[in-house]
Protein backbone atom coordinates (compact mmCIF):
# COMPACT_ATOMS: atom_id res chain seq x y z
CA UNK A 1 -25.64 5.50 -0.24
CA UNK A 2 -23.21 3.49 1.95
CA UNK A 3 -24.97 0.06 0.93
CA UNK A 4 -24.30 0.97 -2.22
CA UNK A 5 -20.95 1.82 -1.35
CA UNK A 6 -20.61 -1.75 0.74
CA UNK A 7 -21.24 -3.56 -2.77
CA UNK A 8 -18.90 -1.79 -3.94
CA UNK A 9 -16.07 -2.53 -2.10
CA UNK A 10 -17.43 -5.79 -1.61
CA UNK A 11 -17.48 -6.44 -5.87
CA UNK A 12 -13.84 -5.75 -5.65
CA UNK A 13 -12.64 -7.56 -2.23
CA UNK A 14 -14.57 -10.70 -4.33
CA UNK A 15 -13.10 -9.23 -7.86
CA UNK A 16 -16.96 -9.96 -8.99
CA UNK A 17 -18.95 -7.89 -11.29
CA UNK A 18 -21.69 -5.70 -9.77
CA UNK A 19 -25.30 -5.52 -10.97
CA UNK A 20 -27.68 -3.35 -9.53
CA UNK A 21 -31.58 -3.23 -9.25
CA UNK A 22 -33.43 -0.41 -10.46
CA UNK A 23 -33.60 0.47 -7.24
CA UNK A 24 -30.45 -0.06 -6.18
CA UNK A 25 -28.53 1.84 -9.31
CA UNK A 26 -31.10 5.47 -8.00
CA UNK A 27 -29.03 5.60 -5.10
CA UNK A 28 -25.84 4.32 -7.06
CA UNK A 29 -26.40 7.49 -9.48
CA UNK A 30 -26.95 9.37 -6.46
CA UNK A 31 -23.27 8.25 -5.24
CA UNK A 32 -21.98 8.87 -8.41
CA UNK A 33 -22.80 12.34 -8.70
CA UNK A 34 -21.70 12.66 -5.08
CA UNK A 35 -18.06 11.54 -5.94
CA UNK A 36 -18.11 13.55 -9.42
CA UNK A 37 -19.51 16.61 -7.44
CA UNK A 38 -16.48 16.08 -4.45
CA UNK A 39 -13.22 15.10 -7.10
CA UNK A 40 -13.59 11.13 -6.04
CA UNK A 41 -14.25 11.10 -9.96
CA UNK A 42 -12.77 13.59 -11.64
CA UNK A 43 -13.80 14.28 -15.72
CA UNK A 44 -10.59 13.13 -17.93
CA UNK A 45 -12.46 13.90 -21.35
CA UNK A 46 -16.12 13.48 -22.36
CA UNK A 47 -16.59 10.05 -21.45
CA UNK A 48 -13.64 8.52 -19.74
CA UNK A 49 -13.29 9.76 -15.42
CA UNK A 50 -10.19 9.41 -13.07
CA UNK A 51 -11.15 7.70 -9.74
CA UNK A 52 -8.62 8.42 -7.95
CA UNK A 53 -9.65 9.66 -4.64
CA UNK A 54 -12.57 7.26 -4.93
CA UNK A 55 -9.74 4.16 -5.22
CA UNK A 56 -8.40 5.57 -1.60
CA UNK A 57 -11.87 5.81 -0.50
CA UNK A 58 -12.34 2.17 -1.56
CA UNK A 59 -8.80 0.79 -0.42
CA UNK A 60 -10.32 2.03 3.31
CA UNK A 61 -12.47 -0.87 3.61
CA UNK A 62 -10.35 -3.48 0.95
CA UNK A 63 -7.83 -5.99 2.80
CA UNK A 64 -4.33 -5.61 1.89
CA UNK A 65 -4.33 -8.02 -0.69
CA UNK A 66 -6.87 -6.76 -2.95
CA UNK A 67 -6.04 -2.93 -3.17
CA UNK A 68 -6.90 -1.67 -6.23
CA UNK A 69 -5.04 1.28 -8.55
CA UNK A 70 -6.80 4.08 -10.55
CA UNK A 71 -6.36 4.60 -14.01
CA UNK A 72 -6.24 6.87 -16.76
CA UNK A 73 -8.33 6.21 -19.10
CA UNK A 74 -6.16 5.84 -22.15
CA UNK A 75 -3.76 2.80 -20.39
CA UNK A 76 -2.36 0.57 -22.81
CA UNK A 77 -4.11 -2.33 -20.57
CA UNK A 78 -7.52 -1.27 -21.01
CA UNK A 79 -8.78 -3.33 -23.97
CA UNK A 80 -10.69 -0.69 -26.20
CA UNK A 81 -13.79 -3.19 -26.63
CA UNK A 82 -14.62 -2.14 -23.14
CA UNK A 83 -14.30 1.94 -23.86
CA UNK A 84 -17.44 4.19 -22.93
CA UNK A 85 -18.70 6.40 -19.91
CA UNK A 86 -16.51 4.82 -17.25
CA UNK A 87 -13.75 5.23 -14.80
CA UNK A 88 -11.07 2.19 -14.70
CA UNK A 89 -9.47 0.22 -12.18
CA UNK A 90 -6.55 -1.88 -12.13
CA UNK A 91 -7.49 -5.07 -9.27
CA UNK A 92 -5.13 -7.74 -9.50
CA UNK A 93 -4.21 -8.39 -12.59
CA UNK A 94 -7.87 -7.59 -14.22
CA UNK A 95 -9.21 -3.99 -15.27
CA UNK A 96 -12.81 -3.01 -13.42
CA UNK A 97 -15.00 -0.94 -15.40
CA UNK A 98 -16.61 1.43 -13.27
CA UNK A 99 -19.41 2.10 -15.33
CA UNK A 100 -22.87 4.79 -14.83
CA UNK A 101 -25.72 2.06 -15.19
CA UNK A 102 -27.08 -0.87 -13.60
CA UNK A 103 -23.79 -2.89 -14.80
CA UNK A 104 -21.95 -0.80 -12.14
CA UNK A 105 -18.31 -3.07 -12.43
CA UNK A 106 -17.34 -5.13 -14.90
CA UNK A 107 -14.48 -7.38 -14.79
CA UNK A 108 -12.25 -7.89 -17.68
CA UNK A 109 -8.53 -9.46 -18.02
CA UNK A 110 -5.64 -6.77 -18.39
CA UNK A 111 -4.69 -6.52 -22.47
CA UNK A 112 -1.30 -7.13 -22.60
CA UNK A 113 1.18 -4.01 -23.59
């Protein structure tokens, strides 16, 4: 799991969306029901998940200029196009979809309040 976990901080030191291999995303789901299982994602209704304690895990390894913020999943700056089983992240001034498939992070620009 902590190659998978290397992309991942990686996708968002580079702000770059993250697809994984079949291969890759088994040990991705593995990690994600690792961080669900420990409260790095936490359930915020059926679909949408608070990273919180993942974003610290995460901001570890980032440089100090591309920390990145978790958020609930009903902020005003998450366009709703992008809505489904996720947990968002505010990087910069874009909103990372942390998502449960092989499209692991999507970038998208923040929707304006």
């Amino acid at each position: 799991m902590d190659k998978i976990f290397d992309k991942i901080v990686l996708a968002f030191a580079k702000e770059e969306n993250l697809l994984l291999s079949d291969d890759e995303f088994i040990e991705y789901d593995r990690l994600i029901d690792d961080e669900i299982t420990h409260g790095g994602l936490a359930q915020y209704d059926r679909c949408g998940f608070i990273g919180t304690i993942l974003a610290v895990k995460i901001n570890e390894r980032l440089p100090v200029d591309c920390k990145i913020v978790a958020l609930d999943p009903t902020d005003t700056r998450i366009d709703t196009r992008t809505k489904g089983q996720a947990a968002y992240f505010l990087a910069n001034n874009e909103i990372a979809i942390l998502t449960f498939s092989l499209n692991a992070i999507t970038f998208f620009p923040s929707k304006t309040a």
